[in-house]
Protein backbone atom coordinates (compact mmCIF):
# COMPACT_ATOMS: atom_id res chain seq x y z
CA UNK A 1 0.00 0.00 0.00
CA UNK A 2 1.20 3.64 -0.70
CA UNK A 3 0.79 5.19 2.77
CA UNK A 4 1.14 8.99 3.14
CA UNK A 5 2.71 10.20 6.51
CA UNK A 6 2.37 13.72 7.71
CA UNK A 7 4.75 14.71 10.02
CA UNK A 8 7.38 12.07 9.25
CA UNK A 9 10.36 13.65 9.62
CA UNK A 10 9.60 13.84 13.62
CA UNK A 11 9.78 11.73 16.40
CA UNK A 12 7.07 9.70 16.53
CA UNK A 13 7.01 9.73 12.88
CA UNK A 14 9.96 8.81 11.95
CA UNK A 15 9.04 5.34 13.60
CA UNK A 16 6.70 4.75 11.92
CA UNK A 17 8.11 5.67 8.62
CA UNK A 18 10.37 2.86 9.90
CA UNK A 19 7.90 0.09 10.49
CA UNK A 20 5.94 0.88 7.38
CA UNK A 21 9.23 0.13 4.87
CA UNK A 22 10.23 -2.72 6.83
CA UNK A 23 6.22 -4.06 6.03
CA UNK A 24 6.78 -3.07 2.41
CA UNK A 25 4.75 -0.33 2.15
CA UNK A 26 5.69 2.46 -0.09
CA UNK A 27 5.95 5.91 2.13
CA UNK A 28 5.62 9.15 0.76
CA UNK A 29 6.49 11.90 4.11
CA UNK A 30 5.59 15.13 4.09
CA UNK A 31 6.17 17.91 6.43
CA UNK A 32 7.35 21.67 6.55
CA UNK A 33 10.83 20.86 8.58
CA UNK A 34 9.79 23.52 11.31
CA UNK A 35 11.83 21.38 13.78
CA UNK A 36 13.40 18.98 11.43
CA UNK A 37 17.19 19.02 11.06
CA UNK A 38 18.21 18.58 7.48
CA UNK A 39 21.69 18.34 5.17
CA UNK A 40 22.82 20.57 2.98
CA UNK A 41 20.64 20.29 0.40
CA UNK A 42 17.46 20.08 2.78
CA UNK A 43 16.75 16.95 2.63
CA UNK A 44 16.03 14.89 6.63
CA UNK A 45 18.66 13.00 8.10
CA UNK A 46 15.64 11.38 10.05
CA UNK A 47 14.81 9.87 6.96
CA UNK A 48 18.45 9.83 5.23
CA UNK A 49 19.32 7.13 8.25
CA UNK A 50 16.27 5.11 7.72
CA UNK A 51 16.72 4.73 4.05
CA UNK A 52 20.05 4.01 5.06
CA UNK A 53 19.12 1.38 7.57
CA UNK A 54 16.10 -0.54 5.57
CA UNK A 55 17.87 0.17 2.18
CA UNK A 56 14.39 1.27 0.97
CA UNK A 57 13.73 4.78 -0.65
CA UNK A 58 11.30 7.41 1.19
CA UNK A 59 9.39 9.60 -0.67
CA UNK A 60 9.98 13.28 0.62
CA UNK A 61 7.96 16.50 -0.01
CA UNK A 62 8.16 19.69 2.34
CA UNK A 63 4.82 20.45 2.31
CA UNK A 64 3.46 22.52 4.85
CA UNK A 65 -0.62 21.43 5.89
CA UNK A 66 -1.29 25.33 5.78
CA UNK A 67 -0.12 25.57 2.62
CA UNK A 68 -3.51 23.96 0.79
CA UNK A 69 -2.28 24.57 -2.77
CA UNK A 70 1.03 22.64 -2.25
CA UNK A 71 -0.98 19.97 -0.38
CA UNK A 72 -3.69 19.57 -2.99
CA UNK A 73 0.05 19.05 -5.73
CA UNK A 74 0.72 15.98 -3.44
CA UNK A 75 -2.33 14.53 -3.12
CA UNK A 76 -3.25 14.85 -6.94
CA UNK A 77 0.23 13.46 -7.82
CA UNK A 78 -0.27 10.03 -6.40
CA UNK A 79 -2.73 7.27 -5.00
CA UNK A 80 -2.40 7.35 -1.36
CA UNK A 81 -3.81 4.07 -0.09
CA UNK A 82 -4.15 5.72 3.77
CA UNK A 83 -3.10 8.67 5.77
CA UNK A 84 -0.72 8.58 8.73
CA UNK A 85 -1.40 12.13 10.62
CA UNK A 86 0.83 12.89 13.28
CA UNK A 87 2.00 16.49 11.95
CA UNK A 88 1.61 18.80 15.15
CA UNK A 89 2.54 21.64 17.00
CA UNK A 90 3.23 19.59 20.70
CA UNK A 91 4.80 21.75 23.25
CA UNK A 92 1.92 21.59 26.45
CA UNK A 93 4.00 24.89 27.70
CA UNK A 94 4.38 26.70 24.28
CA UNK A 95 0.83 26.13 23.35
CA UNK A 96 0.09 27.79 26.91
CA UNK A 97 2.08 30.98 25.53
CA UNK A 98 0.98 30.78 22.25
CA UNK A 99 -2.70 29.06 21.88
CA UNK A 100 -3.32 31.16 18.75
CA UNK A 101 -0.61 29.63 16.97
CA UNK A 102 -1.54 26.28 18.52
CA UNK A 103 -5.48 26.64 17.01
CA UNK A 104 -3.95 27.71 13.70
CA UNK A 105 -1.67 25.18 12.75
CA UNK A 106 -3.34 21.89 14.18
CA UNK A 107 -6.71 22.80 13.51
CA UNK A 108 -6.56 24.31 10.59
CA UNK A 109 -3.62 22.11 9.07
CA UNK A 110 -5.75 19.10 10.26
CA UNK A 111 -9.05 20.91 8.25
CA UNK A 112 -6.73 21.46 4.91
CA UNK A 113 -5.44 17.74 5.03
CA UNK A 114 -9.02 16.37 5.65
CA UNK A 115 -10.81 18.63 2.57
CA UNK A 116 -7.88 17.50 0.26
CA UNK A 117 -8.56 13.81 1.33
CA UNK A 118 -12.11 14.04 0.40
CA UNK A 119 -11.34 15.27 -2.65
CA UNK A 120 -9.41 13.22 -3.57
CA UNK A 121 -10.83 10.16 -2.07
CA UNK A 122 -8.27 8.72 0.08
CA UNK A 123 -10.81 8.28 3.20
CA UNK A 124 -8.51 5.59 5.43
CA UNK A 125 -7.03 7.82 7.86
CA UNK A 126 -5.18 7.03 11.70
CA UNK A 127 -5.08 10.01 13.41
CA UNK A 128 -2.23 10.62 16.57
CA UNK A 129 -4.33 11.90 19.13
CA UNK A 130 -3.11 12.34 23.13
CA UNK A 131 -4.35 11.12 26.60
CA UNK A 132 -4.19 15.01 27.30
CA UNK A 133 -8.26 14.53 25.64
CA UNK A 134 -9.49 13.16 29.24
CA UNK A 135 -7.70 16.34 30.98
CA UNK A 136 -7.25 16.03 34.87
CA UNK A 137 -9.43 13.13 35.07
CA UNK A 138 -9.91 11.33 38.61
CA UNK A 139 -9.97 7.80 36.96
CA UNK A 140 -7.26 5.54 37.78
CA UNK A 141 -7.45 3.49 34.70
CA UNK A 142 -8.79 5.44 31.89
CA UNK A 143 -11.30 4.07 29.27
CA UNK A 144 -11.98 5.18 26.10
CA UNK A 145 -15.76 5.85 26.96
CA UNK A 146 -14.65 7.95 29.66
CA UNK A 147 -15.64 12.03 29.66
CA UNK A 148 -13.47 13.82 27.68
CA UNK A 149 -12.54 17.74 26.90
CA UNK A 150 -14.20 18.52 30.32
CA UNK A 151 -10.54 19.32 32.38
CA UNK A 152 -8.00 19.78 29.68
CA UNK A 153 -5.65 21.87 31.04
CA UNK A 154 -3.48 23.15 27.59
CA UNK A 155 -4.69 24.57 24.20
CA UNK A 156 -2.55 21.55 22.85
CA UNK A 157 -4.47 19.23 24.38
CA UNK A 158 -8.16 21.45 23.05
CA UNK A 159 -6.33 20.74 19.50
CA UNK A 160 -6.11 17.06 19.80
CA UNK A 161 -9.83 17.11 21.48
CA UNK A 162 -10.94 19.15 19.15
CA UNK A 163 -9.87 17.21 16.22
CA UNK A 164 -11.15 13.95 17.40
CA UNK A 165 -14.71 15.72 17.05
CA UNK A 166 -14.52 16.74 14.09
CA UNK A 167 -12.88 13.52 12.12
CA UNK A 168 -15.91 11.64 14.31
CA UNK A 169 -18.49 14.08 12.72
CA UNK A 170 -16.83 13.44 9.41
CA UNK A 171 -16.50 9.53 9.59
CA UNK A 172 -20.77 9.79 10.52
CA UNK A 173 -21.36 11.93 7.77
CA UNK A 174 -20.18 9.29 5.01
CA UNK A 175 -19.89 5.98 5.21
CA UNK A 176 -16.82 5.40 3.57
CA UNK A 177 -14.53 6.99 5.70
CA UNK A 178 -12.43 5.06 7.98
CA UNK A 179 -10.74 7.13 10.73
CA UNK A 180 -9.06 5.23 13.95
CA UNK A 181 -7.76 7.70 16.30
CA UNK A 182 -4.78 6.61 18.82
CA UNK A 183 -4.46 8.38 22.23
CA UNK A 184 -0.92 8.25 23.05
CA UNK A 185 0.54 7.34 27.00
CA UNK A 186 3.90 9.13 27.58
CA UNK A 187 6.19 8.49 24.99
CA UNK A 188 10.06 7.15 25.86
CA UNK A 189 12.36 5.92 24.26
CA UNK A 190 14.33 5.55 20.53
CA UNK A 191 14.45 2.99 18.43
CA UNK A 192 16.96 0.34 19.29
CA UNK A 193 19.59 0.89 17.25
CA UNK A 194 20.00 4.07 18.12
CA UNK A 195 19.92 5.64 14.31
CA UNK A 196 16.47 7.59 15.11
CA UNK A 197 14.90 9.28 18.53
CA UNK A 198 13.84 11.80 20.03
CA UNK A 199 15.72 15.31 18.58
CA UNK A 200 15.09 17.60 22.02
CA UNK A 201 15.11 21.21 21.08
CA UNK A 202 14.60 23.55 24.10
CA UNK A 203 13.27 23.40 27.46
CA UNK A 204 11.51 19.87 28.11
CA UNK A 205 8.38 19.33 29.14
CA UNK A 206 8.16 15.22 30.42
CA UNK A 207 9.99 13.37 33.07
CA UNK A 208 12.43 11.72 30.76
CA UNK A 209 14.19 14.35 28.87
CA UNK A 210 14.24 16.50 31.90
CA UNK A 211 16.81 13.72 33.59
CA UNK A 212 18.51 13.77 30.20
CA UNK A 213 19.19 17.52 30.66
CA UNK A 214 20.57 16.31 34.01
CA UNK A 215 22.21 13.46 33.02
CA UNK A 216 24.76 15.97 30.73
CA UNK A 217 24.93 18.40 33.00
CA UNK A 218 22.41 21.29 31.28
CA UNK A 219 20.66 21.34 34.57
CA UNK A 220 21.87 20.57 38.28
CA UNK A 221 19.31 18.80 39.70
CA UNK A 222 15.70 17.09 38.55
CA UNK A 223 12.73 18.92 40.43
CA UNK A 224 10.25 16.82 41.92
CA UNK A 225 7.08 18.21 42.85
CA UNK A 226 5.19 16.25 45.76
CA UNK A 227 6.69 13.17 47.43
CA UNK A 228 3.55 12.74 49.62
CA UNK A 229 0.92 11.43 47.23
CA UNK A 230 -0.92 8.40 47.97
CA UNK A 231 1.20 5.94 46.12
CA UNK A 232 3.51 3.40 47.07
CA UNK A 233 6.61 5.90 46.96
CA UNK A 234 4.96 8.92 47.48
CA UNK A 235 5.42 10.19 43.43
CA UNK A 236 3.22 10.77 41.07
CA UNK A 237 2.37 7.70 38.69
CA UNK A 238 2.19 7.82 35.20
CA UNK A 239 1.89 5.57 32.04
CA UNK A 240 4.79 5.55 29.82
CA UNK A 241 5.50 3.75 26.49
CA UNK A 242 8.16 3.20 24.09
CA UNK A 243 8.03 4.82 20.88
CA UNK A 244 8.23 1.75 18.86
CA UNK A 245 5.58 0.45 20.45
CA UNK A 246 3.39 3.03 19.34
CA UNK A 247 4.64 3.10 15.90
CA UNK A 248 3.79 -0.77 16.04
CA UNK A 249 -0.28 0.46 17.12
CA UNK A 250 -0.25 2.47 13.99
CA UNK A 251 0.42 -0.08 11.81
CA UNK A 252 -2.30 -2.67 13.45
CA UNK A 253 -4.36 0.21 13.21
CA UNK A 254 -3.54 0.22 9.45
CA UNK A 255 -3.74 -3.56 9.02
CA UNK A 256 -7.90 -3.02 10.81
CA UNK A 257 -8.49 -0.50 8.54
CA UNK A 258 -7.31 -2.97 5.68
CA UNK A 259 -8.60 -6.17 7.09
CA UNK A 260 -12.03 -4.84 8.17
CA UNK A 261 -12.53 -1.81 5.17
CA UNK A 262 -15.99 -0.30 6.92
CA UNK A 263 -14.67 0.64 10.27
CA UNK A 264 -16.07 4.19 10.55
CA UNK A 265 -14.58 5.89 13.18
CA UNK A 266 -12.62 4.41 15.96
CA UNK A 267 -10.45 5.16 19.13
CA UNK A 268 -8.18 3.55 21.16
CA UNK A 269 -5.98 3.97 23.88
CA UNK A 270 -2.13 3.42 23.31
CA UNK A 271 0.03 2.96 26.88
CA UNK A 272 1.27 -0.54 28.55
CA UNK A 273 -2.29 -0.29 31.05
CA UNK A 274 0.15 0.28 33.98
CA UNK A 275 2.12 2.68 35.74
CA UNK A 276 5.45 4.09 37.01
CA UNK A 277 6.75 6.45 39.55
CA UNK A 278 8.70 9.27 39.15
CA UNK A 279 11.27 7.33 41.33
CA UNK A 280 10.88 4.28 39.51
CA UNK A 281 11.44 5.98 36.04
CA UNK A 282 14.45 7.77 37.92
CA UNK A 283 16.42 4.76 39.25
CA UNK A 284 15.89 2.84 35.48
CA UNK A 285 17.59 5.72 34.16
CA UNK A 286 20.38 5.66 36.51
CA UNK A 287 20.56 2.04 36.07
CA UNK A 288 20.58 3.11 31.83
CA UNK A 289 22.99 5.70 32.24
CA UNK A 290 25.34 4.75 34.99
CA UNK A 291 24.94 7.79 36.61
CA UNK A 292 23.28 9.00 39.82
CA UNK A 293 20.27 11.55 39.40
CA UNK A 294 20.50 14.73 41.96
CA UNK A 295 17.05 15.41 43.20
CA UNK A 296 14.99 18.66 44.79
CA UNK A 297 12.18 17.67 46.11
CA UNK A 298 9.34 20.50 46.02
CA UNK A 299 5.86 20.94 47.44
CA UNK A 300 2.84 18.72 45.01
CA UNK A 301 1.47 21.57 42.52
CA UNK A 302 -2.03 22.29 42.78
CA UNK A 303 -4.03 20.22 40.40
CA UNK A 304 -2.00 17.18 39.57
CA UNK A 305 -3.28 13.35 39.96
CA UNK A 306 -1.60 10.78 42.08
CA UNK A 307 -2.10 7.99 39.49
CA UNK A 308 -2.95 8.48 35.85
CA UNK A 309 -3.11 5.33 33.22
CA UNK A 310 -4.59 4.10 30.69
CA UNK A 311 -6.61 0.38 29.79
CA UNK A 312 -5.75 -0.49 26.07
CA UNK A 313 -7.22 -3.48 26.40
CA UNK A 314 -10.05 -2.57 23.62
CA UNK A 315 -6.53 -2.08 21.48
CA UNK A 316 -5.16 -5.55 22.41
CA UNK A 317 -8.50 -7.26 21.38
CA UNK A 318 -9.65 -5.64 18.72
CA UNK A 319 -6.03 -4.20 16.97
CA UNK A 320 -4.30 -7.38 17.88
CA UNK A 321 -1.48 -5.01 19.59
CA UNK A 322 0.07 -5.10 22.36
CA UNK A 323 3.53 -3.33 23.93
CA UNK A 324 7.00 -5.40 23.53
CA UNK A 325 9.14 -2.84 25.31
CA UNK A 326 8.95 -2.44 29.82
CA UNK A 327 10.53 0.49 31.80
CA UNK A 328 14.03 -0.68 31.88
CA UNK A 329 14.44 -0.83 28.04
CA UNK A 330 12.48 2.42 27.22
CA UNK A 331 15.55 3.78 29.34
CA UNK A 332 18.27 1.65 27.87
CA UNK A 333 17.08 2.97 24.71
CA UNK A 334 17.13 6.87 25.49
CA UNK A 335 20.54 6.38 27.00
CA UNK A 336 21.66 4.30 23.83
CA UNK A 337 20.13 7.29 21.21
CA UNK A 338 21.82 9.82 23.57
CA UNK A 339 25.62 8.63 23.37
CA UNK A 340 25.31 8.12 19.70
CA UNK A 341 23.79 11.02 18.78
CA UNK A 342 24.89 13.70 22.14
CA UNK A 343 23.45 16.40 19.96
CA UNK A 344 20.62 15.26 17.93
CA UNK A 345 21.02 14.45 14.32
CA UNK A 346 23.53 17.16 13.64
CA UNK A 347 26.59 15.27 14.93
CA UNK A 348 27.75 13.24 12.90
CA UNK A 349 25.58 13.20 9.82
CA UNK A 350 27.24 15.80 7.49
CA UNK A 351 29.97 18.89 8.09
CA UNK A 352 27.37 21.42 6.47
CA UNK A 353 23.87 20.84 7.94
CA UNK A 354 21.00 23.32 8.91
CA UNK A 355 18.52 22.90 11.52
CA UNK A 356 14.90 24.13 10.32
């Protein structure tokens, strides 16, 4: 199948672009490279290394989704079997600052890639959505049929809520569209051999790439706010999962979508069903790394929930998926992306590279 990929250049992305070649499926990526770093003659070393590592060609457009004319060239240009959409804005804190920019690009992005879809008929679409859609929620173990967009606490997390309404409303309003929308746990992790991961630009905003700032010295210490919740250590818990483990979703997603052809519109939730603690995530990545993490504990903010997963057990049963990867080799698998690549992509890739 000829899958197109929005947002393929990035982090969760990339993956996927990954897992798609190596299940011989032809991938065309687009994305505009906002945060993207590329060689000399722009082109991604994301996708440079993969190419290099399957020894399969990706097809590569820099398209920006607010750019309708240039999306509606790509679309018209080939016969895209499906839709991967993970192109985003993502930063919870940025979107905070910046919620206009936020509402424009993901909504409006999303809107332009949808239209041009339609038009062109390609109506199989898998859509990266967030666990951010149930907000603050009380639940323990979050369901899919629980409330959602009632305590969202970021525009980000409005965007992904948002758009989950709207490709619902458009999956009900003709029958052939098939639209299965993931809800991403915390993502960790890098893919194993340590040619793609996460590229951290700027000041994090999870657990996990805040002790990587510590780990290399950009910080002194990792701040943790509250030891006195009512869990087993006193720390917040939390569901994390490994990247590759939600690339693997989106392809069972794509294999349902294949398999079953009049799905309408579907959602599941993507996370291992369990959680960590901030200590527990803490000591795997001093076990990873070698190294011991300096801690300041501060007072619990206002707000935040003792223990937040969520069930994919509707996933497991009805996409056939379920996680490979536990704690301890999330965090071997940072640690193993960080020492081969200390600064991102740029290191190593080629002397005259940009960062866009």
């Amino acid at each position: 199948m000829h899958i197109l990929v929005t947002g393929g250049t990035g982090y969760i992305g990339s993956h996927c672009v990954l897992e798609l070649l190596q299940s011989n499926h032809t991938v065309t990526v687009i994305s505009n490279l906002v945060n993207s770093a590329t060689d000399y003659k722009g082109q991604p070393l994301s996708l440079k290394r993969i190419e290099s590592f399957t020894n399969k060609k990706v097809n590569f457009k820099k398209v920006d989704l607010l750019d309708l004319q240039e999306l509606e060239k790509t679309l018209k240009s080939e016969n895209f079997d499906a839709v991967m959409h993970f192109a985003s804005l993502k930063s919870v804190g940025e979107s905070c600052r910046e919620p206009l920019k936020y509402y424009y690009s993901n909504i409006v992005g999303s809107l332009n890639l949808i239209s041009v879809c339609k038009k062109y008929n390609v109506k199989n679409l898998i859509f990266s959505s967030s666990v951010t859609v149930y907000g603050t929620s009380t639940h323990c173990l979050l369901k899919e049929d629980d409330a959602i967009g009632e305590k969202i606490t970021n525009p980000y997390g409005q965007t992904k809520y948002m758009l989950e309404k709207m490709f619902k409303d458009i999956a009900k309003s003709d029958k052939d569209w098939n639209i299965i929308c993931l809800r991403y746990s915390i993502l960790v992790g890098a893919h194993p051999s340590g040619i793609i991961g996460e590229d951290q630009k700027g000041i994090p905003n999870n657990l996990v790439p805040n002790i990587i700032h510590v780990i290399k010295g950009k910080i002194p210490y990792l701040t943790i706010f509250g030891n006195d919740f009512n869990t087993f250590d006193g720390t917040c818990v939390r569901d994390y999962i490994h990247v590759t483990d939600v690339a693997s979703a989106n392809l069972c997603a794509l294999n349902r979508i294949i398999e079953e052809k009049n799905i309408g519109f579907e959602i599941y939730n993507i996370g291992m069903g369990k959680g960590y603690s901030v200590l527990e995530v803490v000591k795997a990545m001093e076990n990873a790394s070698g190294k011991k993490i300096p801690l300041k504990i501060m007072p619990h903010r206002v707000g935040d929930v003792e223990y937040l997963c969520c069930d994919p057990t509707l996933a497991a049963k009805n996409l056939k998926w379920s996680t490979q990867f536990n704690l301890e080799e999330m965090c071997r698998d940072v640690i193993n992306w960080q020492q081969k690549n200390p600064e991102g992509y740029v290191n190593k890739d080629h002397e005259n590279l940009k960062t866009g």
